[in-house]
C-alpha atoms as a PDB file:
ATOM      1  CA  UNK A   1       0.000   0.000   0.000  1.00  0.00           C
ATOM      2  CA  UNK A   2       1.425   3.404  -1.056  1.00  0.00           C
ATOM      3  CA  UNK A   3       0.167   6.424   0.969  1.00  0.00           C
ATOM      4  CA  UNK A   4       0.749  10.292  -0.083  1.00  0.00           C
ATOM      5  CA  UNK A   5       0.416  12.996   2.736  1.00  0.00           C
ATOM      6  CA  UNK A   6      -1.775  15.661   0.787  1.00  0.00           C
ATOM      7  CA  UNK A   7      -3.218  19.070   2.367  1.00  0.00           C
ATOM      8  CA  UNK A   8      -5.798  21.182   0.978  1.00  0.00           C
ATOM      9  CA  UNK A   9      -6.085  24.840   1.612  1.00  0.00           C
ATOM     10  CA  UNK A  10      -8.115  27.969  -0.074  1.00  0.00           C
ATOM     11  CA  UNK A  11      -6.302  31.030  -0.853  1.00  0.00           C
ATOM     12  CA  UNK A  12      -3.020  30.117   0.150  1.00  0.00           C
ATOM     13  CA  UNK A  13      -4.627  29.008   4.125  1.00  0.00           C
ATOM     14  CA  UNK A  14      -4.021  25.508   5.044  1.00  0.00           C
ATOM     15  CA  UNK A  15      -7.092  23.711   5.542  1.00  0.00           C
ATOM     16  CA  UNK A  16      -6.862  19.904   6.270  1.00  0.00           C
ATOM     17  CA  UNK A  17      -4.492  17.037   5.674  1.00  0.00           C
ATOM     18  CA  UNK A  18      -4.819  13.837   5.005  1.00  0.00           C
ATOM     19  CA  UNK A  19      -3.447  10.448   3.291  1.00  0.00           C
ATOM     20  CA  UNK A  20      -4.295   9.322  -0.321  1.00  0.00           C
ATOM     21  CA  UNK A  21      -4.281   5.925  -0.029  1.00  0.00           C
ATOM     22  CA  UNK A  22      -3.319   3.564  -3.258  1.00  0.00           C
ATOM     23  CA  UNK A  23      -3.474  -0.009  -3.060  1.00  0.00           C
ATOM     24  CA  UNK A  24      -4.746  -1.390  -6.450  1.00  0.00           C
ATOM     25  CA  UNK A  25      -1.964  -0.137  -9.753  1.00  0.00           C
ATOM     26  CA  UNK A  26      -0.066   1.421  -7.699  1.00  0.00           C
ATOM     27  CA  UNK A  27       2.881   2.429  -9.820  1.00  0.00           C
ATOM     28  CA  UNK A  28       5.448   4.866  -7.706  1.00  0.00           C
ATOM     29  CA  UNK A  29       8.751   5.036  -7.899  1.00  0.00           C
ATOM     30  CA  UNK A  30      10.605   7.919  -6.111  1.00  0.00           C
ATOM     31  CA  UNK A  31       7.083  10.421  -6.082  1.00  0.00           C
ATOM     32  CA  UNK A  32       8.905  14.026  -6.475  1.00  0.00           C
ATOM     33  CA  UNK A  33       5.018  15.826  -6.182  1.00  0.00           C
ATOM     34  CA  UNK A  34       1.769  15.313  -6.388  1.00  0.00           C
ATOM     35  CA  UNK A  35      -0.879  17.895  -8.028  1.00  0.00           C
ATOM     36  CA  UNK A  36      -4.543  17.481  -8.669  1.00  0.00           C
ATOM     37  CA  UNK A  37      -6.685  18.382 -11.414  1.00  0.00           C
ATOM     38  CA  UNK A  38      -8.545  21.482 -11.117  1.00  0.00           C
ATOM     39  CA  UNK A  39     -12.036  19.470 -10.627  1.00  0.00           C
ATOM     40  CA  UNK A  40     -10.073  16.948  -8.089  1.00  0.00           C
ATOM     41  CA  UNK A  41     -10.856  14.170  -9.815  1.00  0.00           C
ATOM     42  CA  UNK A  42      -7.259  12.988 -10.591  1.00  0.00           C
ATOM     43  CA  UNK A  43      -4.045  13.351  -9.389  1.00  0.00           C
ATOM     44  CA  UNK A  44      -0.909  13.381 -10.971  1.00  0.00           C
ATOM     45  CA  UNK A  45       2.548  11.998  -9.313  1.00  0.00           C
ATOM     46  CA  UNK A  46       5.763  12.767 -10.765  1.00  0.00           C
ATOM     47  CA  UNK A  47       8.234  10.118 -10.462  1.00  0.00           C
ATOM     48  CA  UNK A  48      11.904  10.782 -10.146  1.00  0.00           C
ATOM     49  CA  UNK A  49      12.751   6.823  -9.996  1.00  0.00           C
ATOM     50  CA  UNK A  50      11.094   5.729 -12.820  1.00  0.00           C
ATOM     51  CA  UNK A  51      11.028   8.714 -15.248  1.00  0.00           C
ATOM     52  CA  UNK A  52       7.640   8.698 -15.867  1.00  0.00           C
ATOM     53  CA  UNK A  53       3.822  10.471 -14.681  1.00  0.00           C
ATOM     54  CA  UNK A  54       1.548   8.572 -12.588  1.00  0.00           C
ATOM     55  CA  UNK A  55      -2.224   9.460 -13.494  1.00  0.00           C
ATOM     56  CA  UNK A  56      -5.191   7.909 -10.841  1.00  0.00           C
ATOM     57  CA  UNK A  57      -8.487   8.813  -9.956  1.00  0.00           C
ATOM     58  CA  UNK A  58      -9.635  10.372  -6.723  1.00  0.00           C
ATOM     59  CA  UNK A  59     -12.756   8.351  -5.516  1.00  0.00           C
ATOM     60  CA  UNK A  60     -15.215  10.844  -5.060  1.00  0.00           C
ATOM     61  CA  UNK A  61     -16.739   9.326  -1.685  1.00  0.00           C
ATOM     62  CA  UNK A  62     -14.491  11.274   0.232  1.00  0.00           C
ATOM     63  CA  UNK A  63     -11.523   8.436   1.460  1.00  0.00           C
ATOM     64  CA  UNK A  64      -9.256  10.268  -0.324  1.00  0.00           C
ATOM     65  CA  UNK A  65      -8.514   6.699  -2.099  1.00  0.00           C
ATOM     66  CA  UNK A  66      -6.570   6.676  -5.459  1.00  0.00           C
ATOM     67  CA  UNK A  67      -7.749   4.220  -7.864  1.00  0.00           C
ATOM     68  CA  UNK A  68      -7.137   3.208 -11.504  1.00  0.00           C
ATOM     69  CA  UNK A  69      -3.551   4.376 -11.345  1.00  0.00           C
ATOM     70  CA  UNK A  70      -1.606   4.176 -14.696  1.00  0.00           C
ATOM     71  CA  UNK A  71       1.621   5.200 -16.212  1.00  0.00           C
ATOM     72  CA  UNK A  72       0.715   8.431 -18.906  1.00  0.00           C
ATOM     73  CA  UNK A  73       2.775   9.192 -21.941  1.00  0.00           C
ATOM     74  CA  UNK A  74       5.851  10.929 -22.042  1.00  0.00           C
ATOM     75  CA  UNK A  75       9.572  10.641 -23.042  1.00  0.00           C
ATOM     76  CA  UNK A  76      10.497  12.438 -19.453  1.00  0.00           C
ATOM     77  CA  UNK A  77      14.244  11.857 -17.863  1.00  0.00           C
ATOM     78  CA  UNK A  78      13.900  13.045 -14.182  1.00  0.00           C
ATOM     79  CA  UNK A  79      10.106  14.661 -12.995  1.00  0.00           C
ATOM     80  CA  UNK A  80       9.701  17.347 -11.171  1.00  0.00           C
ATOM     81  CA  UNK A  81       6.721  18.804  -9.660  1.00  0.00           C
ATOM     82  CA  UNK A  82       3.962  19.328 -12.202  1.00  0.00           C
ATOM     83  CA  UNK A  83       1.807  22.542 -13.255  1.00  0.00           C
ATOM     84  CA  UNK A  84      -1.634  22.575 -14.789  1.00  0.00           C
ATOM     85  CA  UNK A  85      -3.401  25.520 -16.386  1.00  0.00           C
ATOM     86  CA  UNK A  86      -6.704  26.612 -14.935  1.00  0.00           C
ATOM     87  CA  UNK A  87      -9.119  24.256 -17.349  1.00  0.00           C
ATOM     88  CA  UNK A  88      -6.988  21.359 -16.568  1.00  0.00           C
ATOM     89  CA  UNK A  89      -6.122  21.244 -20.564  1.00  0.00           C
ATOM     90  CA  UNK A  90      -2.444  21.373 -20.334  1.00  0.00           C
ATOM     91  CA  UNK A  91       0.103  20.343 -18.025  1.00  0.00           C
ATOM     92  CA  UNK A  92       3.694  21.617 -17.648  1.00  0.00           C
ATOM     93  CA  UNK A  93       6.422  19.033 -16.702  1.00  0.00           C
ATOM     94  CA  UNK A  94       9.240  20.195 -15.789  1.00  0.00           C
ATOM     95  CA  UNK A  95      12.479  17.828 -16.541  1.00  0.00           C
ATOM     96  CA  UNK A  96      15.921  18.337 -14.221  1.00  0.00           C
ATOM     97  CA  UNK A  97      17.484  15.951 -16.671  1.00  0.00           C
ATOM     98  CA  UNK A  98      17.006  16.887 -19.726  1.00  0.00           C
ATOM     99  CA  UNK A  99      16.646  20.576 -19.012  1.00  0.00           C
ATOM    100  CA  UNK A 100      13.128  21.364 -20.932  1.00  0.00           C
ATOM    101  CA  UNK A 101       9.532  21.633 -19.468  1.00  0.00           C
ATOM    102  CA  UNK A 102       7.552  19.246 -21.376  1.00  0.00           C
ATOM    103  CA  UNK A 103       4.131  20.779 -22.412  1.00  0.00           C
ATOM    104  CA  UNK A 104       1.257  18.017 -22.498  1.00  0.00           C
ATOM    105  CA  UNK A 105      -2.524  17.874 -23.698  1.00  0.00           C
ATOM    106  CA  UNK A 106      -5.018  16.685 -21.046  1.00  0.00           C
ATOM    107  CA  UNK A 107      -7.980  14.788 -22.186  1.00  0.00           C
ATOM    108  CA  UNK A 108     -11.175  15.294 -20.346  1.00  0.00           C
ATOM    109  CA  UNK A 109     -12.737  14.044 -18.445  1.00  0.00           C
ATOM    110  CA  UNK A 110      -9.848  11.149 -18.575  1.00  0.00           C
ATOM    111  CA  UNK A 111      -6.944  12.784 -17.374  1.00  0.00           C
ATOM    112  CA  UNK A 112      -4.202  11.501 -19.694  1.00  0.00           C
ATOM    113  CA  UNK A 113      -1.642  13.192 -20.842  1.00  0.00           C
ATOM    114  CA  UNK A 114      -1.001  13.292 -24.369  1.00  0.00           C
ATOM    115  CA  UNK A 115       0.993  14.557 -27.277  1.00  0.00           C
ATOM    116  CA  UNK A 116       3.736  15.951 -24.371  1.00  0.00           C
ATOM    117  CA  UNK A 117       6.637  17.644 -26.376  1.00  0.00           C
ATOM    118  CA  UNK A 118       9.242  20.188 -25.198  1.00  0.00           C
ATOM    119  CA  UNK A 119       8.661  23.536 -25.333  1.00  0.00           C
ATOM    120  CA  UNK A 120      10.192  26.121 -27.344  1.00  0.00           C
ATOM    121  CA  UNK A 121      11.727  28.019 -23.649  1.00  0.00           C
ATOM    122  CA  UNK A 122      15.491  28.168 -23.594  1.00  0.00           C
ATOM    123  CA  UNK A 123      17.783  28.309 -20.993  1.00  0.00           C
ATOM    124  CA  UNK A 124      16.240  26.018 -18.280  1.00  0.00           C
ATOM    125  CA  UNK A 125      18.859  25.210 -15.810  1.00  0.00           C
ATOM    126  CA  UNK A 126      17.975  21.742 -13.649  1.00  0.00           C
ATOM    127  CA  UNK A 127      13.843  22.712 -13.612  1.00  0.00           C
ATOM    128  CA  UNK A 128      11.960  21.026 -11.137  1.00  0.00           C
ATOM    129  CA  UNK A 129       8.853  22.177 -10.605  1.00  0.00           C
ATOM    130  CA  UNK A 130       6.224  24.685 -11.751  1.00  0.00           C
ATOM    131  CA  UNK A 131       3.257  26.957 -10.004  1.00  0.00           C
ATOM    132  CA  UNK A 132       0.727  28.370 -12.376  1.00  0.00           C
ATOM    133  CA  UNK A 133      -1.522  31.248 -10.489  1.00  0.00           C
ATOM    134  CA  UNK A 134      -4.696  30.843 -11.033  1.00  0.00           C
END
């Protein structure tokens, strides 16, 4: 069983912690950061260990339970922690190893991340995480 410490907060105040719990495809390995989708029906964990993005889906009874967890696309080197826009359309992966932020389509209402490719920045120096205000 894989837990995740996770707190939620409005406008910057912490509010409450708790675990996400993940016991059925759980697929981990090194979990730099966890973000959720702006609806909070998925979460995605970056994964230094095993180069990759972890997609599940948050049950919406309230446990906090991940389910339906799944390796998404990408051709990622070392995961930092990830950034989604406001609509939960793109995501932003930022890549210490390779020195590029990845930009990724989102599907809805699945969640996976698609058609990531670099982006056209320059000059990224070890990135490892982004913040998008909202």
């Amino acid at each position: 069983m894989v837990f995740l410490q996770l707190c939620f907060g409005l406008s910057g105040f912490r509010a409450s912690c708790g675990s996400l719990r993940c016991t059925i495809g759980a697929q981990f390995n090194e979990p730099e950061g966890v973000i959720l989708s702006p609806l909070g029906r998925h979460a995605y964990i970056s994964n230094a260990g095993s180069k990759s993005v972890t997609l599940c889906d948050v049950r919406e009874d309230g446990t906090g339970l991940l389910e339906n967890c799944a390796v998404t696309a990408g051709m990622f080197d070392g995961t930092g922690n990830i950034g989604l826009n406001s609509q939960g359309t793109l995501a932003f992966v930022p890549d210490e190893v390779l020195q590029q932020l990845f930009v990724c389509n989102v599907s809805l209402p699945t969640g996976r991340l698609s058609g990531c490719i670099p982006s056209q920045g320059t000059g990224f120096v070890g990135p490892s995480g982004v913040e998008l205000h909202r």
